[in-house]
PDB file of N, CA and C in Angstrom:
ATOM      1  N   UNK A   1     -12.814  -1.512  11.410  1.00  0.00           N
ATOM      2  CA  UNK A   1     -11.979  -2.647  11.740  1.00  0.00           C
ATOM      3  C   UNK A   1     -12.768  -3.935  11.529  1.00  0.00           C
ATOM      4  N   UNK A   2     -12.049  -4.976  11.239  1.00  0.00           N
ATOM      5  CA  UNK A   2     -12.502  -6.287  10.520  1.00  0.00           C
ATOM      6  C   UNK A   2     -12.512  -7.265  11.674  1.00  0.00           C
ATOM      7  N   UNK A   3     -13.793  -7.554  12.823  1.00  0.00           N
ATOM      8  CA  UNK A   3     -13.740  -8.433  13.871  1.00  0.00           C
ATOM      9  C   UNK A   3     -13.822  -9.424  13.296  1.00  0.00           C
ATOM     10  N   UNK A   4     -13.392 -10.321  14.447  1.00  0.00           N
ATOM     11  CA  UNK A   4     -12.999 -12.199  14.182  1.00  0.00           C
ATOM     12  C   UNK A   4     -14.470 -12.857  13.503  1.00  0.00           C
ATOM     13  N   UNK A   5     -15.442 -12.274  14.377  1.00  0.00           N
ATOM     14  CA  UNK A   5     -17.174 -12.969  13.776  1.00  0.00           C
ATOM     15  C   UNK A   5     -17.174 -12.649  12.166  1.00  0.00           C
ATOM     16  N   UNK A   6     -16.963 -11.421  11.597  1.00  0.00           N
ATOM     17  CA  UNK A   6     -17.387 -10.838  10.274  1.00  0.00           C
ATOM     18  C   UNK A   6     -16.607 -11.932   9.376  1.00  0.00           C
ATOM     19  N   UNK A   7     -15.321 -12.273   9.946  1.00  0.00           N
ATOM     20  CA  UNK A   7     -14.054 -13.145   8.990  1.00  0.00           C
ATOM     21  C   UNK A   7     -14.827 -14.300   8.979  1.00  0.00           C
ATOM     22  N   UNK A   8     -15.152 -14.956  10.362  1.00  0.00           N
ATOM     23  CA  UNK A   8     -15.532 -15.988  10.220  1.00  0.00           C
ATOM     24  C   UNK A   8     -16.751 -16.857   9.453  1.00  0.00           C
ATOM     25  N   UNK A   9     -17.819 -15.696   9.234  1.00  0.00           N
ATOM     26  CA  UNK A   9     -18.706 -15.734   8.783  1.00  0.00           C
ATOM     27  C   UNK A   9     -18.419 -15.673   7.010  1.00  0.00           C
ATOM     28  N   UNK A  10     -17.246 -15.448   6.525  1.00  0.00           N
ATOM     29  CA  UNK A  10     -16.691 -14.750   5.346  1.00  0.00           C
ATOM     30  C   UNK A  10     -15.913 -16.399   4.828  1.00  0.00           C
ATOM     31  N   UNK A  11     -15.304 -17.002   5.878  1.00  0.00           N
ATOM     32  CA  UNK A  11     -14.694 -18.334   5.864  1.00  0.00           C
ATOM     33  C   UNK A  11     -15.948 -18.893   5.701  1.00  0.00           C
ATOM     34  N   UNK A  12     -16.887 -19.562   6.279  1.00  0.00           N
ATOM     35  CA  UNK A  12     -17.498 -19.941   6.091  1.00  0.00           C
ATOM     36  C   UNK A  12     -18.438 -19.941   4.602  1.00  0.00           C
ATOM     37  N   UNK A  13     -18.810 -18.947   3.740  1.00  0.00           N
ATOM     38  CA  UNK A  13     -19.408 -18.652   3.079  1.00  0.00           C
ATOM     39  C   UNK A  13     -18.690 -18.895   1.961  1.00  0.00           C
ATOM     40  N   UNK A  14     -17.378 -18.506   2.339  1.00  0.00           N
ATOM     41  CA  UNK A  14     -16.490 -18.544   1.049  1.00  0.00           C
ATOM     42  C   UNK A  14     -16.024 -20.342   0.596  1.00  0.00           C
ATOM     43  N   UNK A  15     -16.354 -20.953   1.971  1.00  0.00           N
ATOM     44  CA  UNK A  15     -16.301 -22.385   1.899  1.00  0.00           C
ATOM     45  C   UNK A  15     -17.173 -23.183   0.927  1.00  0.00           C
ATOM     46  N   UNK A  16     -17.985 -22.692   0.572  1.00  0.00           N
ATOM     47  CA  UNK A  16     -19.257 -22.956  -0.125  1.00  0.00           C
ATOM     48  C   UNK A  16     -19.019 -22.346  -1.721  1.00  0.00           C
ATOM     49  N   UNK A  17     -18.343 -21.655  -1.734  1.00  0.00           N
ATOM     50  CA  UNK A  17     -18.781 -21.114  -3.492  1.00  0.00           C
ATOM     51  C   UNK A  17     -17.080 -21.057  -3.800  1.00  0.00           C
ATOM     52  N   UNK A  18     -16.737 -20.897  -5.366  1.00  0.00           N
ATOM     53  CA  UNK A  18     -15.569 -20.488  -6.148  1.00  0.00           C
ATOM     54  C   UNK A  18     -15.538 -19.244  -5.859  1.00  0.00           C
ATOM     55  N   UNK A  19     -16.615 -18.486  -5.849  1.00  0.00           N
ATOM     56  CA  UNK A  19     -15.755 -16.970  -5.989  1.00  0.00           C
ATOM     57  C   UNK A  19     -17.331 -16.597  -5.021  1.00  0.00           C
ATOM     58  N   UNK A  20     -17.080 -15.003  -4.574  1.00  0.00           N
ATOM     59  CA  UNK A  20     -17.828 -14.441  -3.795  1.00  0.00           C
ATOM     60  C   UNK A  20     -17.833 -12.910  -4.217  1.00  0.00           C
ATOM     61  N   UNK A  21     -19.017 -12.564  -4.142  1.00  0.00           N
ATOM     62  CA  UNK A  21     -19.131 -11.404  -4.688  1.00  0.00           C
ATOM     63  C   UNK A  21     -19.346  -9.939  -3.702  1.00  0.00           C
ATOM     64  N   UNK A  22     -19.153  -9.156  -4.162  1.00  0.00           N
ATOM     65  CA  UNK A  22     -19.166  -7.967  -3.035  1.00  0.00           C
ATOM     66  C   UNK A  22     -20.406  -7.838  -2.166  1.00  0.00           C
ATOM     67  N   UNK A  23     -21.779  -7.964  -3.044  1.00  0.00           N
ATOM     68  CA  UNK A  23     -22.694  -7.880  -2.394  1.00  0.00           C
ATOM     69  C   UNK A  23     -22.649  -9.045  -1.370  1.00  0.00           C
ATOM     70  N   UNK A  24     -22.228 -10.118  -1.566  1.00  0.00           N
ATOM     71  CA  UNK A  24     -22.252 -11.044  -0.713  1.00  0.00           C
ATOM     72  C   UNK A  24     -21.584 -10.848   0.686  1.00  0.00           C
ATOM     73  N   UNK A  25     -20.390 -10.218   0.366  1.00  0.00           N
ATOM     74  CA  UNK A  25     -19.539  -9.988   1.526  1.00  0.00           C
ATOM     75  C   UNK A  25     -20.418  -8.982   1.958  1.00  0.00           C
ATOM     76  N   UNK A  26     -20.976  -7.871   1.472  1.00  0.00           N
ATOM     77  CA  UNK A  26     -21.473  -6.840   2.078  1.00  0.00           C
ATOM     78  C   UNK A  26     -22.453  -7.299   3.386  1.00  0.00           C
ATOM     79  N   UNK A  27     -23.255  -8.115   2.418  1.00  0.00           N
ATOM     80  CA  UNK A  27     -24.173  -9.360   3.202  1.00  0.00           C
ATOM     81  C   UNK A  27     -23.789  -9.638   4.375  1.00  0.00           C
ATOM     82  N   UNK A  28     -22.370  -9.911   4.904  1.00  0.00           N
ATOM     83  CA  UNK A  28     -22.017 -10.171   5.751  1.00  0.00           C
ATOM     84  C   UNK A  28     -21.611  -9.569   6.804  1.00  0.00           C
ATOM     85  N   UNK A  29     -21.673  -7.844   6.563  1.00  0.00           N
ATOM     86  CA  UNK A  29     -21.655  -6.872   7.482  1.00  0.00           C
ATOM     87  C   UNK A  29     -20.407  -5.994   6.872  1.00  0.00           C
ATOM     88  N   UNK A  30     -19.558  -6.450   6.036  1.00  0.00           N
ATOM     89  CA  UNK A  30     -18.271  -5.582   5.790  1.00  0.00           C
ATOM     90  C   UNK A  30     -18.615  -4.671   4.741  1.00  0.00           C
ATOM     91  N   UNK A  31     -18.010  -3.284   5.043  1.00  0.00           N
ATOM     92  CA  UNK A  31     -18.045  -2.266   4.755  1.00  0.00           C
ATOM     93  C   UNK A  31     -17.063  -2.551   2.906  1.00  0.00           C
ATOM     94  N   UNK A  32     -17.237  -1.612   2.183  1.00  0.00           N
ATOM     95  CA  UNK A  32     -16.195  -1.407   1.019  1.00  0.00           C
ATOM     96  C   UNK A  32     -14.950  -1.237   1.816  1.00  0.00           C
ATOM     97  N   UNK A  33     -14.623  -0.351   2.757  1.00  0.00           N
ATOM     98  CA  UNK A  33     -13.547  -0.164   3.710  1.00  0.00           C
ATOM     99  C   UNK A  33     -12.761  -1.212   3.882  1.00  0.00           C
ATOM    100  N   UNK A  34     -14.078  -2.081   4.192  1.00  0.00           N
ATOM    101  CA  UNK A  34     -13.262  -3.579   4.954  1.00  0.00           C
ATOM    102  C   UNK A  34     -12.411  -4.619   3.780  1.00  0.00           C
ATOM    103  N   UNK A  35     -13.938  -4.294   2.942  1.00  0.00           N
ATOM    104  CA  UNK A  35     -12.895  -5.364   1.579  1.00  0.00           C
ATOM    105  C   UNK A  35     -11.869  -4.771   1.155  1.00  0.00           C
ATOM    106  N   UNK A  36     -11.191  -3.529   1.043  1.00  0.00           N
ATOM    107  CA  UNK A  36     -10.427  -2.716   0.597  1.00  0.00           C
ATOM    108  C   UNK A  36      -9.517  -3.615   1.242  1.00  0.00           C
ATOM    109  N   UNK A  37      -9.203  -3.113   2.876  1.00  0.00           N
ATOM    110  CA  UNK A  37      -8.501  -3.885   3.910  1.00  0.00           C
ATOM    111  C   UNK A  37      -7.797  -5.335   3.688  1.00  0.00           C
ATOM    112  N   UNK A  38      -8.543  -6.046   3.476  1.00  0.00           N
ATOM    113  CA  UNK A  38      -8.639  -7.888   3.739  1.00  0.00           C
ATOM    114  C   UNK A  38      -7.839  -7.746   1.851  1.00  0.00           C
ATOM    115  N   UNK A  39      -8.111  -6.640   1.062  1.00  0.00           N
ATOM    116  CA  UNK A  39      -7.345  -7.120  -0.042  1.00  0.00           C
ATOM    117  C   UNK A  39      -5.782  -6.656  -0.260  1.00  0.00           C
ATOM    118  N   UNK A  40      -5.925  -5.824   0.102  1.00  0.00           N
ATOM    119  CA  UNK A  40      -4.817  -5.288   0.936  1.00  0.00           C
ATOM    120  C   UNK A  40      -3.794  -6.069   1.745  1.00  0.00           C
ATOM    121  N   UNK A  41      -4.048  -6.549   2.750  1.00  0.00           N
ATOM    122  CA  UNK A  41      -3.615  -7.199   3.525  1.00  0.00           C
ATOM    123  C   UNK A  41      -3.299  -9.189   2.667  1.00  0.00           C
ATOM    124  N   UNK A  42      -4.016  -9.078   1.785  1.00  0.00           N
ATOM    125  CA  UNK A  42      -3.694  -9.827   0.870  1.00  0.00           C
ATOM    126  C   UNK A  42      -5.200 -11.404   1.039  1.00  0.00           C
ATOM    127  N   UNK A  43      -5.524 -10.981   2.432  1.00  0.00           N
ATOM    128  CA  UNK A  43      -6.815 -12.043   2.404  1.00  0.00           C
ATOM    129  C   UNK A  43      -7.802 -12.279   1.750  1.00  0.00           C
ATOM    130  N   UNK A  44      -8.042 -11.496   1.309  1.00  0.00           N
ATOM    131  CA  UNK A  44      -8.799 -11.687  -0.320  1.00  0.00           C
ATOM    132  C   UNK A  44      -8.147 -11.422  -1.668  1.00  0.00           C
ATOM    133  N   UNK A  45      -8.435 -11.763  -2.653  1.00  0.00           N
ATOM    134  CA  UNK A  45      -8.178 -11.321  -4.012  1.00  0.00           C
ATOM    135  C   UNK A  45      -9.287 -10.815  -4.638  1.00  0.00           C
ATOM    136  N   UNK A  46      -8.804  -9.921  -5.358  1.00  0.00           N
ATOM    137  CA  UNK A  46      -9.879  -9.406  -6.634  1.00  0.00           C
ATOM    138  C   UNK A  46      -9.830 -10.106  -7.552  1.00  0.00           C
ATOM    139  N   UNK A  47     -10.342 -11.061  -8.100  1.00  0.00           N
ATOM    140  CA  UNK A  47     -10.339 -11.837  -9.475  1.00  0.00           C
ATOM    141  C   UNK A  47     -10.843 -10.971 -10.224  1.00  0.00           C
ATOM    142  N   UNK A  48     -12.365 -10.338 -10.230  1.00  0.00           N
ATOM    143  CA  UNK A  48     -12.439  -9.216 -11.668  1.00  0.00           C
ATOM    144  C   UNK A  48     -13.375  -8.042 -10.893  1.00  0.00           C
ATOM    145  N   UNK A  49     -14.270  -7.297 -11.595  1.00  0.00           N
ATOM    146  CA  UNK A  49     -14.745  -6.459 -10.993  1.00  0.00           C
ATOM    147  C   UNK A  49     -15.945  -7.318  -9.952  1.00  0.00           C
ATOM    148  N   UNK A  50     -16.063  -6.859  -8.587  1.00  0.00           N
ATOM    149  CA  UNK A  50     -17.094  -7.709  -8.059  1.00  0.00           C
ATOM    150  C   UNK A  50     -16.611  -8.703  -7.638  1.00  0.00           C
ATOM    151  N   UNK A  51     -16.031  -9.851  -7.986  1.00  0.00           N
ATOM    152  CA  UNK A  51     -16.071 -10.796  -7.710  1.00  0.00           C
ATOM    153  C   UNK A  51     -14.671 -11.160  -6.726  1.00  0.00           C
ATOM    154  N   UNK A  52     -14.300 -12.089  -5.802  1.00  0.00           N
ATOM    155  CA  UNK A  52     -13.349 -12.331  -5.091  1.00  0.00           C
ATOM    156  C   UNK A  52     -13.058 -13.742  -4.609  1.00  0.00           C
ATOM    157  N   UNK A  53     -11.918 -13.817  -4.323  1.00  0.00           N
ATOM    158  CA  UNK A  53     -11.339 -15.135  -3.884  1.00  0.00           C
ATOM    159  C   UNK A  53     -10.652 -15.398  -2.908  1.00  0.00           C
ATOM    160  N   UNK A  54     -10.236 -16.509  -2.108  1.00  0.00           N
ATOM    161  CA  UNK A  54      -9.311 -16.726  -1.144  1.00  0.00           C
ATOM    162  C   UNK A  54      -7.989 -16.045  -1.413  1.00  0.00           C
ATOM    163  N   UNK A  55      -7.133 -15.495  -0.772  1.00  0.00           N
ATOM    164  CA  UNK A  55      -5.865 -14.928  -0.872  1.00  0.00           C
ATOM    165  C   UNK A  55      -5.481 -15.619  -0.118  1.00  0.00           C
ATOM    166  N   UNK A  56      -4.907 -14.725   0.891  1.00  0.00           N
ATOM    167  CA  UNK A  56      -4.030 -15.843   2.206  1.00  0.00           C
ATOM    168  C   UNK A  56      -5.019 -16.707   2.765  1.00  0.00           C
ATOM    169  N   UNK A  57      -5.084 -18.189   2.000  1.00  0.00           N
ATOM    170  CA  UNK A  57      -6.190 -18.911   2.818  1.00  0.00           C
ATOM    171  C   UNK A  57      -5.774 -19.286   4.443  1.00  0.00           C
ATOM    172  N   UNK A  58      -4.485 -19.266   4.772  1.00  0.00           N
ATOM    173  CA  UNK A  58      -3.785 -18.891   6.134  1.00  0.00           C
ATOM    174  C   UNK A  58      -4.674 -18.276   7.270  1.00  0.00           C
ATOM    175  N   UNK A  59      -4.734 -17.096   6.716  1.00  0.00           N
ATOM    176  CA  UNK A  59      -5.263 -15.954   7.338  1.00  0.00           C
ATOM    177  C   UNK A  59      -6.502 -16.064   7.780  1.00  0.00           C
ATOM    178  N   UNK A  60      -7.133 -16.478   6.242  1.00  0.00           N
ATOM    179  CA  UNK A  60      -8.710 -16.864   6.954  1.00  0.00           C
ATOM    180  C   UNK A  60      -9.303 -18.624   7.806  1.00  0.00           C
ATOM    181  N   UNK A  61      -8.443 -19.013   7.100  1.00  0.00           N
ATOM    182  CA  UNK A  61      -8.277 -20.336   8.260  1.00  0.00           C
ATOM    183  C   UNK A  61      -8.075 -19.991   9.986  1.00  0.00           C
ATOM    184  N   UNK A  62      -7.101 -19.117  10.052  1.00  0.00           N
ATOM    185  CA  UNK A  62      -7.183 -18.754  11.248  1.00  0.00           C
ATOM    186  C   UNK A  62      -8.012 -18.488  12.077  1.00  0.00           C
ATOM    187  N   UNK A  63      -9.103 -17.927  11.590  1.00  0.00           N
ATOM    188  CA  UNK A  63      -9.865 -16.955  12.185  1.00  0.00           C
ATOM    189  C   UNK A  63     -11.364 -18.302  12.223  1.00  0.00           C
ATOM    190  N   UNK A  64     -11.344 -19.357  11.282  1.00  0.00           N
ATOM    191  CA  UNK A  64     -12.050 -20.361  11.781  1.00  0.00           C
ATOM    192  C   UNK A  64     -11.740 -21.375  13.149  1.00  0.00           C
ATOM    193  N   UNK A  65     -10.402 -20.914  12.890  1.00  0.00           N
ATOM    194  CA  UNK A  65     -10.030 -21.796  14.489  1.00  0.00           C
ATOM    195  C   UNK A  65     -10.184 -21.347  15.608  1.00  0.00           C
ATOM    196  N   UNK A  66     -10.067 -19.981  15.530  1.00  0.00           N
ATOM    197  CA  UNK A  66     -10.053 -18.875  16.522  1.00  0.00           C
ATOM    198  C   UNK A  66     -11.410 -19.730  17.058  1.00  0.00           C
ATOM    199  N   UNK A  67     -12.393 -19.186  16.547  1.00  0.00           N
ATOM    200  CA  UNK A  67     -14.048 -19.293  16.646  1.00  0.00           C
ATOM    201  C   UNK A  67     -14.265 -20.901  16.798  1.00  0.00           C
TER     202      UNK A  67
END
């Protein structure tokens, strides 16, 4: 499961660059599981192999306010 800290830390990071890469997210504690999840759920995108983008920027906005 994908806690509020892991997102937030994911908002944050993703605030900083165009695209973000798996290892990066991994970096951040999330499992392949998790990115599966968050793309799924539509909060991320897959732009190509590896690499990813904001999806529902909604979603992850949220989770900066939360925090």
């Amino acid at each position: 499961m994908v806690d509020n800290e892991r997102l937030y830390k994911l908002y944050e990071a993703m605030m900083k660059v165009e695209f973000i890469t798996t290892k990066e997210i991994k970096e951040l504690g999330f499992t392949q599981h998790d990115i599966a999840k968050l793309v799924e759920d539509g909060t991320l995108i897959r732009v190509q192999r590896g690499f990813y983008n904001f999806g529902n920027v909604d979603s992850l906005f949220m989770y900066a306010v939360i925090l």
